[in-house]
Each structure stands twice: as C-alpha cells, then as structure tokens.
Protein backbone atom coordinates (compact mmCIF):
# COMPACT_ATOMS: atom_id res chain seq x y z
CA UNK A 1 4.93 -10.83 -18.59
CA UNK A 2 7.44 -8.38 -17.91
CA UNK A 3 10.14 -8.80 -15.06
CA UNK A 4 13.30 -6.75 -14.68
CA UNK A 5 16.44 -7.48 -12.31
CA UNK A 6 15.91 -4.65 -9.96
CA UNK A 7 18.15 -3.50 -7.18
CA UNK A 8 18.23 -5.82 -3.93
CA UNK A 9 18.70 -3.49 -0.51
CA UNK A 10 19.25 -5.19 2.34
CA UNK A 11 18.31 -4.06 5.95
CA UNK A 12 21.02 -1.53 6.71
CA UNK A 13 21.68 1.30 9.09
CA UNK A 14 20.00 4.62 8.82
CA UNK A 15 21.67 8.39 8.52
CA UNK A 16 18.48 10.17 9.43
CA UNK A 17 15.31 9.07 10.69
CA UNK A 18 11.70 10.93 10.62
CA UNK A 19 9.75 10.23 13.98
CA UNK A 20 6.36 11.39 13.41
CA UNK A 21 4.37 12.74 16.44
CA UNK A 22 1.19 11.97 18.13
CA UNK A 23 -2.05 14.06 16.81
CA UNK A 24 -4.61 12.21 18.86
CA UNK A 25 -5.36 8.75 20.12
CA UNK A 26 -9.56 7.98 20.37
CA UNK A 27 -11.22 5.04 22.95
CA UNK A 28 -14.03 5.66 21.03
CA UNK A 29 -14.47 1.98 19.78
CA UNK A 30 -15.72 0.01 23.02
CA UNK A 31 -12.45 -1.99 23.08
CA UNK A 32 -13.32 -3.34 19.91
CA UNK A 33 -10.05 -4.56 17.62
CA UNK A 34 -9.68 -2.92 14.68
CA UNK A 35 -9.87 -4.72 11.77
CA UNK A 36 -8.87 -1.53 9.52
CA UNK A 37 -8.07 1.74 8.80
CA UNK A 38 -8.40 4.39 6.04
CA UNK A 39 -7.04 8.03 5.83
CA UNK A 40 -7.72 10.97 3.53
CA UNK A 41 -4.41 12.07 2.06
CA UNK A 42 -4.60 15.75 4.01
CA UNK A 43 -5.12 13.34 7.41
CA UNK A 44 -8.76 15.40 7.46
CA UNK A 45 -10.67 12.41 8.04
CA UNK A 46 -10.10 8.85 9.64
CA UNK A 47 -12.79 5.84 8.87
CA UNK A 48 -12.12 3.13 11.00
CA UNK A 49 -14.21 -0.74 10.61
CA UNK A 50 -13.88 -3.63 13.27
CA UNK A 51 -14.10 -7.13 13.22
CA UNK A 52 -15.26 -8.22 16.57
CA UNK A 53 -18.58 -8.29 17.91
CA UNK A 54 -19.61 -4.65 16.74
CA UNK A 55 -21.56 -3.55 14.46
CA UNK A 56 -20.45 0.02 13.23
CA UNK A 57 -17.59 1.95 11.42
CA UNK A 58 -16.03 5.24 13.02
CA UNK A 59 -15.80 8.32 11.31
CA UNK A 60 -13.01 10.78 13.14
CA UNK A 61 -12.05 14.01 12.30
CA UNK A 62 -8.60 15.84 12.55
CA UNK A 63 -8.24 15.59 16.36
CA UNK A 64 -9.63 12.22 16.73
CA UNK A 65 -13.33 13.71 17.44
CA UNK A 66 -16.01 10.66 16.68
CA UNK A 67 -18.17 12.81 14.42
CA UNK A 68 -19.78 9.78 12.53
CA UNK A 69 -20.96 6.16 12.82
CA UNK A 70 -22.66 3.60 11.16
CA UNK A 71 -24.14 0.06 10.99
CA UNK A 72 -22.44 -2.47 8.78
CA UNK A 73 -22.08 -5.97 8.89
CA UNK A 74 -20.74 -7.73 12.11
CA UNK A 75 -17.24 -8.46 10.93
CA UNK A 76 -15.21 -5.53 8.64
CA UNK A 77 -12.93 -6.91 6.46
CA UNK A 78 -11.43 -3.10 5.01
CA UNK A 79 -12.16 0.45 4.78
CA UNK A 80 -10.97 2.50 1.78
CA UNK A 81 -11.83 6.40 1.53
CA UNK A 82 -11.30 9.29 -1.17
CA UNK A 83 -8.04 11.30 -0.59
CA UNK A 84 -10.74 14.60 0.01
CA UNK A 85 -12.88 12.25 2.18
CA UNK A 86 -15.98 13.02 0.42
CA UNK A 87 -16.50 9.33 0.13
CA UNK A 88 -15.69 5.88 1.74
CA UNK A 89 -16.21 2.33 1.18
CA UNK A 90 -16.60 -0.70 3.61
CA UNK A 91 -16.57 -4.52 3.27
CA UNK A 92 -18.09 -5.56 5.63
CA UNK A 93 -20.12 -9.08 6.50
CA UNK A 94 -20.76 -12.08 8.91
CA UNK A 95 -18.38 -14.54 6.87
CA UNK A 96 -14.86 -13.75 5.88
CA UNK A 97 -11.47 -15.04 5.95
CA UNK A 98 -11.21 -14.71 10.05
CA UNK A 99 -15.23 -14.33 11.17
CA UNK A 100 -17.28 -17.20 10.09
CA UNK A 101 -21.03 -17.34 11.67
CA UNK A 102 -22.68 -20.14 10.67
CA UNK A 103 -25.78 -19.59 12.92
CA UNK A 104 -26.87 -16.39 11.09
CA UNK A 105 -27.76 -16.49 7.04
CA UNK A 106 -24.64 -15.19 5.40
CA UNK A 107 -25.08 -11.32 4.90
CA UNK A 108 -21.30 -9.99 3.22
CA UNK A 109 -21.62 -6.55 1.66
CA UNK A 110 -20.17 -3.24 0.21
CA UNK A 111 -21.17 -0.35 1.68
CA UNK A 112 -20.64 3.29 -0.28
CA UNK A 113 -21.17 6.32 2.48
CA UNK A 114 -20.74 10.01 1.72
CA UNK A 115 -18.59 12.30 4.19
CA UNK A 116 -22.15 13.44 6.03
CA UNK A 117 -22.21 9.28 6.98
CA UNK A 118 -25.47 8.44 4.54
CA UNK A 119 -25.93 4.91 3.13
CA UNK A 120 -26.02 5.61 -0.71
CA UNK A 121 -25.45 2.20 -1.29
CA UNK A 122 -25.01 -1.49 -0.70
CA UNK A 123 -23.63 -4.05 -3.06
CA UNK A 124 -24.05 -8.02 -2.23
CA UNK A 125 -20.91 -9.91 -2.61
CA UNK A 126 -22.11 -13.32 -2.14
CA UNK A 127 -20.47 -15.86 -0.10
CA UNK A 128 -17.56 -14.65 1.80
CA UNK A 129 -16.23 -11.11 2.65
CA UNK A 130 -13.60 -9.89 0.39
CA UNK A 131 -11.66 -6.25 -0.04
CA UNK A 132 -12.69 -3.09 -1.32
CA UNK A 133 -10.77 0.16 -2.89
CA UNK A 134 -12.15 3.13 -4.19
CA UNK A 135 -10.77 5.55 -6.97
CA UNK A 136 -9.69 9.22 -5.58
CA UNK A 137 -12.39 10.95 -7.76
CA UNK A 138 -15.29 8.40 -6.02
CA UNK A 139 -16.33 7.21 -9.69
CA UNK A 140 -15.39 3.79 -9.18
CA UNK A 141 -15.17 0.91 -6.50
CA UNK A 142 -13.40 -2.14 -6.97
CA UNK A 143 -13.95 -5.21 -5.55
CA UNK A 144 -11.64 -8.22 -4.82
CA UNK A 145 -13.67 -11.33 -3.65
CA UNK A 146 -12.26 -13.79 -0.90
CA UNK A 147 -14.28 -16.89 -1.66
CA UNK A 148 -12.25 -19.87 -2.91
CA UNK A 149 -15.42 -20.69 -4.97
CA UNK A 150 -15.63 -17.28 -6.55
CA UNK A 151 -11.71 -15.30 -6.78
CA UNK A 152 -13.17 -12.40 -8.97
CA UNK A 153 -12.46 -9.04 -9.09
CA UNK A 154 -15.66 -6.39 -10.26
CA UNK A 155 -15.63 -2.89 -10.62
CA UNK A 156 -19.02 -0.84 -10.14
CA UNK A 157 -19.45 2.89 -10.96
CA UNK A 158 -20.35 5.30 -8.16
CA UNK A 159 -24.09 4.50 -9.31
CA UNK A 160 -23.53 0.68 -7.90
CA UNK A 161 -23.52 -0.60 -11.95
CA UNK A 162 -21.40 -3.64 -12.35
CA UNK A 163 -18.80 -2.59 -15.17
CA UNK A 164 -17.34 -6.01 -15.27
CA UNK A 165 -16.09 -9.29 -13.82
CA UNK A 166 -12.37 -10.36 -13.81
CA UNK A 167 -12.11 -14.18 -12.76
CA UNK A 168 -8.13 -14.76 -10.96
CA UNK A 169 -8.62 -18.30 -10.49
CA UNK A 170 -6.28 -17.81 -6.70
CA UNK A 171 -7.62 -16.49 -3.25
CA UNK A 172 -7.48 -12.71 -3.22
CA UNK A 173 -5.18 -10.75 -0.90
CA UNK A 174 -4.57 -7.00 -1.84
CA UNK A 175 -6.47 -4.81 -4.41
CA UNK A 176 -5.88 -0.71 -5.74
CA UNK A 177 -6.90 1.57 -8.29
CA UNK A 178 -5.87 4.24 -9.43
CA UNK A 179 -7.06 7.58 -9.00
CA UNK A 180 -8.49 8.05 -12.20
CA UNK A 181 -10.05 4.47 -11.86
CA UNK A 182 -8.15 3.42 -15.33
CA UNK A 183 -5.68 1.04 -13.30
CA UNK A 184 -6.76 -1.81 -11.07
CA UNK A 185 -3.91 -3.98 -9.14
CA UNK A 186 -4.90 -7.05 -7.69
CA UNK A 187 -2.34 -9.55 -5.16
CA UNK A 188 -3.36 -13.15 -4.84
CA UNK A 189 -2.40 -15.78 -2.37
CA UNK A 190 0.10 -17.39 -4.42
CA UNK A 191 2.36 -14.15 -5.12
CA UNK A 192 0.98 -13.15 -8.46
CA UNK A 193 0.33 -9.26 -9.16
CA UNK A 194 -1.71 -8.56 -12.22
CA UNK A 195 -2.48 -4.96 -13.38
CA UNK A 196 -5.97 -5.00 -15.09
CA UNK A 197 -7.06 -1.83 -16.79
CA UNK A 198 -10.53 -0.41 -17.28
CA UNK A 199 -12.30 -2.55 -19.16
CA UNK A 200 -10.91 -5.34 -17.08
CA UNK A 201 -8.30 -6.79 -19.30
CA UNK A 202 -5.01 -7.91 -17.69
CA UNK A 203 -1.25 -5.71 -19.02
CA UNK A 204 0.41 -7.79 -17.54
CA UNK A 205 2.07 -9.56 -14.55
CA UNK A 206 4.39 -10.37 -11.98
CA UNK A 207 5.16 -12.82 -9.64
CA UNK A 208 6.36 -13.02 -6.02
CA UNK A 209 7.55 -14.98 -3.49
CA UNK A 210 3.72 -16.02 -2.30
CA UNK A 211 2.49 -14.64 0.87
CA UNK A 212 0.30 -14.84 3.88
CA UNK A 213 0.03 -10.99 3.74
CA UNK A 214 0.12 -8.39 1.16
CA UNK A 215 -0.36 -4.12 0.49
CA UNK A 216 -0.66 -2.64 -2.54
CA UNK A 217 -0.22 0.86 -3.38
CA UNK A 218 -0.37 2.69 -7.20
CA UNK A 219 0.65 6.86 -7.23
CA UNK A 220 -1.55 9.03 -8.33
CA UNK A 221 0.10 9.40 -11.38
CA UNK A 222 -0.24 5.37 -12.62
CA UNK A 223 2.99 5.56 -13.04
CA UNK A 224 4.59 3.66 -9.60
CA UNK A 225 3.13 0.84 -7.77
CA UNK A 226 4.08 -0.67 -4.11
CA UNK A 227 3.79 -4.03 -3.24
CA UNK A 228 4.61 -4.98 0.64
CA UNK A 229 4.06 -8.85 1.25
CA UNK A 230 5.09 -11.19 4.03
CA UNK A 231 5.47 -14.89 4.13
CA UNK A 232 7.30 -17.59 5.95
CA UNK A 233 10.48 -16.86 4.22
CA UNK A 234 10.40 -12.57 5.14
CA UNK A 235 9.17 -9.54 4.30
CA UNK A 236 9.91 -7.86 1.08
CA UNK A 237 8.97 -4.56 -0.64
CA UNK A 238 8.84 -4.41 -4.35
CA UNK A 239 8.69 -1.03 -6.13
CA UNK A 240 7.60 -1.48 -10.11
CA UNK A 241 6.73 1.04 -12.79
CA UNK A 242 3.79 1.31 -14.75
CA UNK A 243 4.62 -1.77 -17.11
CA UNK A 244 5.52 -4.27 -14.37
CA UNK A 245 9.20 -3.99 -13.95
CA UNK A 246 11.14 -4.05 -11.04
CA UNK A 247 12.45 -0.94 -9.67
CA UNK A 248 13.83 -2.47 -6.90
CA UNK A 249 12.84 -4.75 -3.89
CA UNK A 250 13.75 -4.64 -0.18
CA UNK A 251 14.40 -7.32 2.09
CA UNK A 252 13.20 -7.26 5.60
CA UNK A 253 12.12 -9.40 8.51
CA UNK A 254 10.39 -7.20 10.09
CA UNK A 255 6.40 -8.05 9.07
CA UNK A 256 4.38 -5.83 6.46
CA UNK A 257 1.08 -4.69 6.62
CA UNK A 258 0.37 -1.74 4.75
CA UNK A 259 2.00 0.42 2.35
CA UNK A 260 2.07 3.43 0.96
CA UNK A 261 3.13 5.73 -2.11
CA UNK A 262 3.23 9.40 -2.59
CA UNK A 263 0.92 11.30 -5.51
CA UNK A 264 4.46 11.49 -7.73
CA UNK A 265 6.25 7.96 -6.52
CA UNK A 266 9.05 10.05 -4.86
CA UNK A 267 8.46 7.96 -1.30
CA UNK A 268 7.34 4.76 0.36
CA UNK A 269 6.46 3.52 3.15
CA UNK A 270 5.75 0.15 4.24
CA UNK A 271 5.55 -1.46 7.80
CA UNK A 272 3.29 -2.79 11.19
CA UNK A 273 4.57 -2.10 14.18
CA UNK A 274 7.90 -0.71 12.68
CA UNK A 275 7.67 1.53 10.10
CA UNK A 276 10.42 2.15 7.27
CA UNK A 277 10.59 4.91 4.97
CA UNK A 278 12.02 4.88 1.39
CA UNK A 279 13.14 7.38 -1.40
CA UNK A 280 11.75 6.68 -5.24
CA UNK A 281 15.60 4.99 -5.61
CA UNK A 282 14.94 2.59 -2.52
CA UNK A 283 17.23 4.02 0.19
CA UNK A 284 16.08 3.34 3.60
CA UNK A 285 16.07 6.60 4.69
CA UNK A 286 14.44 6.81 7.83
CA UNK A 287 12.91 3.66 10.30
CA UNK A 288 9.91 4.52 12.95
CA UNK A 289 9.08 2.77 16.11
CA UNK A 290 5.90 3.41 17.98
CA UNK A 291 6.61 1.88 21.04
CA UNK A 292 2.76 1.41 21.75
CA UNK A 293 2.29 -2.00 21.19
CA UNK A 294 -0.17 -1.58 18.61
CA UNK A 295 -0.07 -2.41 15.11
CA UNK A 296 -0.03 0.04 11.87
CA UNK A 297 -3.08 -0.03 10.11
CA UNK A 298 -2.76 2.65 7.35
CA UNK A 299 -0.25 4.81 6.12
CA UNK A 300 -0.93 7.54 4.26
CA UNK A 301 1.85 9.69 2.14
CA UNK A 302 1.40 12.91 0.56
CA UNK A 303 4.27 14.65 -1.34
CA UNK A 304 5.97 16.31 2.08
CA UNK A 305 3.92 14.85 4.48
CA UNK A 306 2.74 11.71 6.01
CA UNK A 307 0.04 10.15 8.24
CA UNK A 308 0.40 6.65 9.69
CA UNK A 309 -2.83 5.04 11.65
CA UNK A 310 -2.53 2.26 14.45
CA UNK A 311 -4.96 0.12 15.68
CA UNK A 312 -3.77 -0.72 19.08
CA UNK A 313 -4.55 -3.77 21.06
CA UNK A 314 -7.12 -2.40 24.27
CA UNK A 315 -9.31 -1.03 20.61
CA UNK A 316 -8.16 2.58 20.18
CA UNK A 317 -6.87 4.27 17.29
CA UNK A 318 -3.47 6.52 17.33
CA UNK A 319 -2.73 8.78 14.25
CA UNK A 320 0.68 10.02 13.76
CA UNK A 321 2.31 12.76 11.32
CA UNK A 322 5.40 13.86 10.27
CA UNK A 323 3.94 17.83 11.01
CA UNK A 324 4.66 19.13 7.52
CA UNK A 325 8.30 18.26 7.37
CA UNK A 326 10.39 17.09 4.99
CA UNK A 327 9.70 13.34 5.18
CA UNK A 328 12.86 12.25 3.69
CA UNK A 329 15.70 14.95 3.57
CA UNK A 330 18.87 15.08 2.01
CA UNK A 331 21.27 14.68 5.02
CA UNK A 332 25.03 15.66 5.14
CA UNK A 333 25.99 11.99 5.53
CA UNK A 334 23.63 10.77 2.45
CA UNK A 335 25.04 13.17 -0.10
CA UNK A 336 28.79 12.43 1.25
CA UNK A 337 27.52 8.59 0.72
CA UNK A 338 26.13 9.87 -2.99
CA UNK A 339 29.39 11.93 -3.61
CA UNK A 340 31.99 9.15 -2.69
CA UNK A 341 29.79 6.26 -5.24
CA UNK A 342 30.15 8.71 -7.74
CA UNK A 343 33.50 9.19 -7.37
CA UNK A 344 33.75 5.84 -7.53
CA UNK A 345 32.08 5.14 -10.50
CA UNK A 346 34.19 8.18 -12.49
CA UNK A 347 37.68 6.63 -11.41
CA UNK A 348 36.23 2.65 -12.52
CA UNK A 349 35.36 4.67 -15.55
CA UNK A 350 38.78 6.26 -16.14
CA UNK A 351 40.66 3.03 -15.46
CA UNK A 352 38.36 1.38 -18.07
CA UNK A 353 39.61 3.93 -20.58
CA UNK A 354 42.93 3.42 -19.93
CA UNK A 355 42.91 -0.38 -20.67
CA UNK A 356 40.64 0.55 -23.55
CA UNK A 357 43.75 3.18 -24.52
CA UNK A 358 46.54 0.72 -23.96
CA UNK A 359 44.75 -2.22 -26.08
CA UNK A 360 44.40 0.60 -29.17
CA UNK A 361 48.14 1.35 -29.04
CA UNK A 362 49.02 -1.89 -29.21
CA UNK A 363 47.25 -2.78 -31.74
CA UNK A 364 48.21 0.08 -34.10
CA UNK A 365 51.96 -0.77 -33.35
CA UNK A 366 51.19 -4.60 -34.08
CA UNK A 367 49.73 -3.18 -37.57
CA UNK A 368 52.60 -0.48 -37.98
CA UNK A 369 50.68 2.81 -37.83
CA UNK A 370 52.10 3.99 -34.55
C-alpha cells in the first residue's frame, strides 16, 4: 500500500472565480428526478437516467434538444458515456440501493446504446443495481455491483464478454476506468480505493475516511486520479498519482457529489450544489454557485473548458459552461501570492546558510585553521 503525507488546504478565500453560464435547461423528463447524468467531454451530447417511476433515459444534444430515448429498467442507478458520445452505458433495474420493488421479479441490468439510441446490448447483474463506467475508446465497460451478497467488480468487452471478476469483499460506491480501459478504480463503503489493472489484479491501495458518498475521476493520461467523498465528519477531495500517493487533499463542508479531472490532470473539480475548482497543485481557484436549487450531477472538464450538469428538483436538467475560457487563470493577486512564498522560501534559505556559515567558522577556529 502506498500512502504519502500530501498537502492539507483548508477552505479559504478565492482571488478569481469562473462562473459558467447557462447553455440550456430541458423539462423534457415529465418531472421525473434525476437519478444521473453523463456528458461527452466537447458538451456534444447529454444522457440523462431517472429513478422514479419512469421508464426511459434522455438523450440531449448541444442546446438541450431531446433527440433520443429509451426504455430501461424502472429505477437508473448511473449513466456513463464516451467523451465523442458514440457510446453510453446505463444501470439500470427495479432493485437498488434507493428503489426496492418487491412485487415485480427482480430485473437489474446494463444497458450498452450507440449515439443513434440502438440497444446493442444488455448484461444481467443479478440481485441489486450497481454502477457502471465505460472506457473513452467504448472497448470496455466496467461494472461495480451493489449487492452486499455479491461486492464484485467485472469488466466486459464492447462484445458483452466477461473479461473477469474482482471480489472487494465491502459495498461498492464509486467506479472509473481509464480511457484506454488498462486502469479500473473502484471506492467502497468503508473508504478504501483500490486501483485494479486489466487483468483485474489490484496495484495497490488507499484508504479514506469512509463515506456515505463518493466520485471518482482518473485523466486521460492514467496518470492523476480524483477522489471526492462525503461522510458525517465532511467533505474531502483527495488528488493521487498513478501509484496511489497523495498529492494533496482538501477539506470542505460543503457536500460532494461528483468530480472531475481534465485529459492532462492540470484541473479539478468537485462539488453539488456548490461547485469548487482546483489547479493540478490544489489551489482553490475559483468557487461556483448556481443559485437554482438543484443539485450537480456531472461535471465534465476538458483542458480549457468545462461543462457542469444539474439535475434540479421540479425534474429538469440545466447544463452550464465556462464558454471556452480559461477555466483557471493566472490572476495578478495569485502570482503576487506565488512571488511573495517564494521570496519567502529564498530568504529561510539564505538565513539557513548563514547559520550553516557561522557553525563552519567556528569550527575551523576551534581546530586552528582559521
């Protein structure tokens, strides 16, 4: 197991904030509450699943136009899609975690659509309704189950083929992969991340404070992961490199539902109704308030640009971006904050050397030499 000592940030005031604006808001979902939400990284296409009495998943385009639906299972645990939206994967079922139906036999499922809304598949995942994540080349689907009785992960190849079956022994809460499908992270219930690679053998680990919710999030590059997780005690983000050390973490009490990572791990974002932005060094560098009421769903983040999904309360969905900006600039204030540490740091240094100095002379006129 590898753990590092990290750096601790505490909730502090901002120089600069980002407020991303409204692209479209659909009613489209018959006042149905949204059980979750998935993005393609250019914000192209929007696949939204619900949990209540319905039926269906949505399918909206860049303005919010419904140009898809289908029937799932009655209650959608998560939606996952391909970063060019070419593909999309639902869990979906009549027993889970929050929508048990006892009077109906148990019907819990994976669903793989293409973009043009077709059924290529459906995989049976047995007794209760866990979470799904697909790779960003569509080759793989990974599956995290949410039975008690059965806390396995399984990946399957686009062609439904189960590649193998990871047993976790703890309820599971989160699940990525990478893009390449080589990388598989999986939270459970009582805090532990593992990072499983392709052939479904565990790296390593690394262990939280245990949580009641969790995101995950792995750049396209394998080499940064995300973890957002809330529990009784607050909200923390970690940030960890590809062999399970901490970056740094970020204290909060604000809750945490999703998270996000950009392709090269240079920012993160994390939040529900409030949403925080972060540099790859774990400055807060920008905090976003949506004032509807609703809760974030999804976040997207693409190298300058990001996308952040709520499912509201009365069952629409709101999409927000940042319009192509510069999510996190350099401000005047943050460089004169950079500038003034260093300085810092070079005079600590100096004085160092001087001790350092003083201790040498002394010692060579104790001995006679000076």
């Amino acid at each position: 197991m590898f753990i590092m000592q990290g750096l601790i940030h505490p909730v502090n005031a901002v120089d600069h904030y980002t407020q991303p604006a409204l692209l479209w808001k659909s009613s489209s979902l018959n006042k149905n509450v949204v059980a979750d939400v998935a993005i393609s990284s250019n914000g192209q296409y929007t696949l939204v699943g619900t949990f209540s009495n319905d039926d269906h998943v949505y399918l909206f385009d860049q303005n919010g136009k419904l140009i898809g639906k289908n029937t799932v299972g009655a209650g959608v645990a998560n939606v996952a899609i391909t970063p060019d939206g070419e593909y999309g994967v639902v869990s979906a079922g009549n027993k889970s975690w929050f929508l048990v139906n006892t009077q109906e036999p148990v019907e819990n499922n994976v669903y793989f659509f293409n973009r043009q809304g077709n059924l290529l598949w459906k995989y049976n995942t047995g007794e209760c309704t866990g979470l799904a994540a697909i790779s960003a080349n569509g080759q793989y689907v990974v599956f995290g189950d949410g039975a008690w009785s059965d806390t396995s992960v399984i990946l399957l190849n686009r062609e439904k083929a189960l590649l193998w079956k990871y047993n976790t022994d703890q309820n599971i809460k989160a699940v990525a992969i990478s893009s390449d499908g080589q990388y598989i992270v999986v939270g459970l219930t009582d805090g532990t991340i593992l990072l499983l690679n392709h052939e479904g053998k565990q790296l390593w680990k690394y262990n939280t404070m245990g949580i009641t919710r969790m995101g995950i999030a792995i750049s396209a590059d394998d080499q940064h992961i995300a973890i957002s997780e809330q529990s009784t005690k607050g909200a923390v983000i970690h940030h960890l490199n590809k062999n399970g050390q901490l970056i740094w973490k970020y204290n909060t009490d604000a809750g945490m539902l999703d998270i996000a990572i950009s392709p090269d791990g240079n920012y993160i974002a994390a939040g529900s109704s409030d949403l925080y932005l972060f540099d790859r060094n774990g400055i807060l560098s920008g905090k976003f308030v949506t004032g509807t009421g609703g809760v974030l769903k999804k976040i997207v983040v693409s190298s300058n640009n990001l996308y952040v999904a709520m499912g509201n309360w009365d069952g629409s969905v709101s999409m927000y971006s940042s319009g192509n900006q510069e999510i996190i600039p350099e401000t005047t204030a943050v460089m004169q904050s950079k500038i003034a540490e260093q300085d810092v740091a070079i005079a600590e240094q100096s004085k160092q050397m001087d001790v350092l100095q003083q201790l040498i002379d002394s010692i060579l006129r104790f001995l006679g030499v000076k």
